[in-house]
Protein backbone atom coordinates (compact mmCIF):
# COMPACT_ATOMS: atom_id res chain seq x y z
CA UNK A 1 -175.92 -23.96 23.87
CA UNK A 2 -174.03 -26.93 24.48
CA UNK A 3 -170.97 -25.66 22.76
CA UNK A 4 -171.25 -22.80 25.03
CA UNK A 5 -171.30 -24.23 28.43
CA UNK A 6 -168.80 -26.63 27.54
CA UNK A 7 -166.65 -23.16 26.12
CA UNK A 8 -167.49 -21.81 29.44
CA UNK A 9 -166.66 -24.79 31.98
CA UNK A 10 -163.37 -24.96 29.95
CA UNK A 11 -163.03 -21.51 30.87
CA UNK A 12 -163.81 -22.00 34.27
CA UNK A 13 -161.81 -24.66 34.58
CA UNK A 14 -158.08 -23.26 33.23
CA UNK A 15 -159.33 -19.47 35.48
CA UNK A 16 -159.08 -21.78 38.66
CA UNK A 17 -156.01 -23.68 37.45
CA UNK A 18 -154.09 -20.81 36.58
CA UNK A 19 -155.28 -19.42 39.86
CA UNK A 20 -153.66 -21.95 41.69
CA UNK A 21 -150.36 -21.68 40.13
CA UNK A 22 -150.47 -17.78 41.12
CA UNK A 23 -150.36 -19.43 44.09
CA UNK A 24 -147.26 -21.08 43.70
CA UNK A 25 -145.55 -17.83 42.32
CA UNK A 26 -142.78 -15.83 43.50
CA UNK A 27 -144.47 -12.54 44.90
CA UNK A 28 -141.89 -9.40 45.71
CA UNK A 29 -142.81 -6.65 48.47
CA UNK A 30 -140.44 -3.59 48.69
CA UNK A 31 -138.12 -3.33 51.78
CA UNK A 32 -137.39 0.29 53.32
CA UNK A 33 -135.30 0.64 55.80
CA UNK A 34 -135.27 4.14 57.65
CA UNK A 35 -131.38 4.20 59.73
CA UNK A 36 -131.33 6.95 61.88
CA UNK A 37 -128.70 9.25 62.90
CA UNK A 38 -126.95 7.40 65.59
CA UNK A 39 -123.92 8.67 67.66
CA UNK A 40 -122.80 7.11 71.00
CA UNK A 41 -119.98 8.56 73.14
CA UNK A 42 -118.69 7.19 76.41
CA UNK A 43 -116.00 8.08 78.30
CA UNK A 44 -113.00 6.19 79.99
CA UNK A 45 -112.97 8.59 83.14
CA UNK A 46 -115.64 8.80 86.09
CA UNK A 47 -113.92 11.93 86.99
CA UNK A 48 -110.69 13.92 86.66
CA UNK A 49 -108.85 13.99 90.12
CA UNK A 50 -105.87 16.60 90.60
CA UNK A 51 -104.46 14.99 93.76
CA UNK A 52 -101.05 16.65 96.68
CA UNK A 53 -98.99 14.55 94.50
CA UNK A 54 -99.65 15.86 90.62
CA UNK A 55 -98.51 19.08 92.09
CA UNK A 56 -94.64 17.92 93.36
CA UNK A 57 -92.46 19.98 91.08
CA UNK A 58 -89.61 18.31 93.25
CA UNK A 59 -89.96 14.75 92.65
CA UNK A 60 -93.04 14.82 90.85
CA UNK A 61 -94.23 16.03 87.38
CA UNK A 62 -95.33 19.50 87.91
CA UNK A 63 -93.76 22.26 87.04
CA UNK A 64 -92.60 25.44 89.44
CA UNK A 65 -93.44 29.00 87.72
CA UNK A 66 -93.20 32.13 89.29
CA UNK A 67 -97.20 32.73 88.95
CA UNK A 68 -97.61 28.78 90.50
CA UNK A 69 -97.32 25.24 90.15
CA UNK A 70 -98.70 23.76 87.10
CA UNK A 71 -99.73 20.08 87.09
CA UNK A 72 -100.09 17.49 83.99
CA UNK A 73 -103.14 14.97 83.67
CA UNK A 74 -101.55 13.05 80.87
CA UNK A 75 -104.07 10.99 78.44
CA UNK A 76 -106.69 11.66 81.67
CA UNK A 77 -109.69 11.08 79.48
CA UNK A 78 -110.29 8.69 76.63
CA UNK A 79 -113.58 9.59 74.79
CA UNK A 80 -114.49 6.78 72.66
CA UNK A 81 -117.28 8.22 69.70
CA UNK A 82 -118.96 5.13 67.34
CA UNK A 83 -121.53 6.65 64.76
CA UNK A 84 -122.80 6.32 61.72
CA UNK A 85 -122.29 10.29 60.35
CA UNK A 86 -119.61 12.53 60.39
CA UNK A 87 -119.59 14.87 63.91
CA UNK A 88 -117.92 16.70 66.09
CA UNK A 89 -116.65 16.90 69.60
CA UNK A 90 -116.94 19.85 71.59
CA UNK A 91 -115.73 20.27 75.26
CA UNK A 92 -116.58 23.09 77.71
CA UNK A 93 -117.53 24.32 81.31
CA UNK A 94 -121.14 24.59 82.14
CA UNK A 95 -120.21 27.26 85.10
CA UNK A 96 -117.46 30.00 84.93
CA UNK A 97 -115.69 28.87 88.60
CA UNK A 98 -114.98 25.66 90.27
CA UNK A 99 -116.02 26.27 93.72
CA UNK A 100 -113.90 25.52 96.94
CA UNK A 101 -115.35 23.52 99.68
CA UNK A 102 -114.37 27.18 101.69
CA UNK A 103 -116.36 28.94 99.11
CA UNK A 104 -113.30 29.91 97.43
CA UNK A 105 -112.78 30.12 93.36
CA UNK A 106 -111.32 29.05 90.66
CA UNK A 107 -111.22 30.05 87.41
CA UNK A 108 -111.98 27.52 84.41
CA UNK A 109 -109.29 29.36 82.49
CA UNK A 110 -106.48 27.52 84.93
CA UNK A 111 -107.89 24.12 83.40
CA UNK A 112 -106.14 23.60 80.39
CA UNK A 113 -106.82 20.98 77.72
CA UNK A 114 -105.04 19.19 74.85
CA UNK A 115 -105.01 16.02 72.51
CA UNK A 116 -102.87 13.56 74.17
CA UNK A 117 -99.08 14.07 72.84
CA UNK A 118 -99.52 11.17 70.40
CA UNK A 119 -102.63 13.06 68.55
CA UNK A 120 -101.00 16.72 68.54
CA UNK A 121 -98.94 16.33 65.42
CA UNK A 122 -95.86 17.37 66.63
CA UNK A 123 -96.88 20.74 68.53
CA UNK A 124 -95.08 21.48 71.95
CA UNK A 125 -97.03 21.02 74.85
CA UNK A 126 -98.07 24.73 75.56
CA UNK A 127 -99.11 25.26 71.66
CA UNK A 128 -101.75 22.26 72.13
CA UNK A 129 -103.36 23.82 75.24
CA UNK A 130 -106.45 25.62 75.48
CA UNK A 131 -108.05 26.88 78.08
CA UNK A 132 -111.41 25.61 79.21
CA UNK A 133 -114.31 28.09 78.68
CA UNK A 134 -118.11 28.43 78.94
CA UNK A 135 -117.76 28.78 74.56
CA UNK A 136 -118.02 25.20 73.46
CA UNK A 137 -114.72 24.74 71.33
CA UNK A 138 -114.45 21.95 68.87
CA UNK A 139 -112.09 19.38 69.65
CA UNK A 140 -111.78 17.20 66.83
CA UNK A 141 -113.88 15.86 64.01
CA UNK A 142 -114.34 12.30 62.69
CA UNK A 143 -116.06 10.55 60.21
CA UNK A 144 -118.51 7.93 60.50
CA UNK A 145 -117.20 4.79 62.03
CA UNK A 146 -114.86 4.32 65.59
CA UNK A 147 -112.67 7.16 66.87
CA UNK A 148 -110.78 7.45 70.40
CA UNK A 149 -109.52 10.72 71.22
CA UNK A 150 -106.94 10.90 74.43
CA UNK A 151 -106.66 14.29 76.12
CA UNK A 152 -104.09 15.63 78.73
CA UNK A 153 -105.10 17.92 81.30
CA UNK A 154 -103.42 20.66 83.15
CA UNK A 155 -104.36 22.99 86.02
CA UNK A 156 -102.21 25.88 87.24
CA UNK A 157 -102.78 27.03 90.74
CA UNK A 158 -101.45 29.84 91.55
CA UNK A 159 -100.06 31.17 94.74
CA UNK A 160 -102.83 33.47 95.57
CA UNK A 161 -105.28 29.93 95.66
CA UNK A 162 -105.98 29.13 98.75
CA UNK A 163 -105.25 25.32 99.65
CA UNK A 164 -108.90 23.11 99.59
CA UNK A 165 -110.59 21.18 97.36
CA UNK A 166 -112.35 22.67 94.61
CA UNK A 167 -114.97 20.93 92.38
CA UNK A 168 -116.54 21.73 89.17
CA UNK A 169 -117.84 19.98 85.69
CA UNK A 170 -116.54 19.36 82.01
CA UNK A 171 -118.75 19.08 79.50
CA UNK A 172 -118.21 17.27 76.66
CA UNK A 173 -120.35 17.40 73.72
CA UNK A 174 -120.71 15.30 70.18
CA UNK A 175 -122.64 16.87 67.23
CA UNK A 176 -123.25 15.54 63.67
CA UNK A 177 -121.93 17.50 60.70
CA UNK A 178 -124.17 18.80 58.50
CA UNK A 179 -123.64 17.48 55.23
């Protein structure tokens, strides 16, 4: 019996020993880390102003045409995208007219769009136009990472316009690819 609590005790003994160097062991836990889908755009422009001045086809920029006078926004917006998936950008109207302060309209169709003249790969300026519509149409894609896209601007009035100021919206829009 003696032999057996001294067994046991022993027992005892090197179970709370070995318990405390557990203790001292190196334990791992798993780490998972969920990212999420993260796109940010911002935009170098408040608002896009067509001032008296852009349209001076004398000493100015604009050009004379027998429908109007069409004036050039050059690199008007900058839209900076940072994200961590492939997307796209997208620009668009969100209403069909830009109003006069007389109640007069314009057409979104006389706004024009383009990448700046650096970004258009060599294409004349009236090839890299397009016309601003209610569709969104896709402006350029990127991949994950930092990407700043410069777009010009143009806006032909024609003659039957009446002279005011008219106001309206772009909308720009990024999406992530599917992949």
């Amino acid at each position: 019996m003696k032999r057996l609590i001294c067994i046991t005790a022993i027992f005892v003994l090197s179970m709370i020993s070995a318990g405390g160097v557990q203790a001292q062991d190196q334990v791992q836990i798993p780490v998972i880390i969920r990212i999420p889908q993260m796109i940010i755009m911002t935009l170098d422009a408040t608002e896009l102003v067509f001032d008296e001045v852009d349209f001076d086809y004398v000493l100015g920029t604009a050009r004379l045409t027998k429908v109007g006078v069409i004036a050039t926004k050059r690199e008007a917006v900058t839209v900076t995208i940072e994200g961590n998936v492939p997307y796209t950008l997208y620009i668009s109207a969100p209403e069909e007219y830009l109003i006069g302060v007389s109640g007069d309209l314009l057409h979104i169709s006389q706004l024009t769009w383009g990448l700046s003249q650096r970004e258009a790969d060599g294409q004349n300026e009236e090839e890299k136009m397009q016309a601003l519509t209610l569709e969104r149409v896709p402006v350029q894609s990127g991949p994950p990472g930092k990407l700043e896209i410069k777009l010009d601007f143009q806006l032909t009035a024609y003659w039957e316009n009446p002279a005011q100021t008219y106001r309206g919206d772009i909308l720009f829009t990024v999406v992530p690819d599917e992949s």
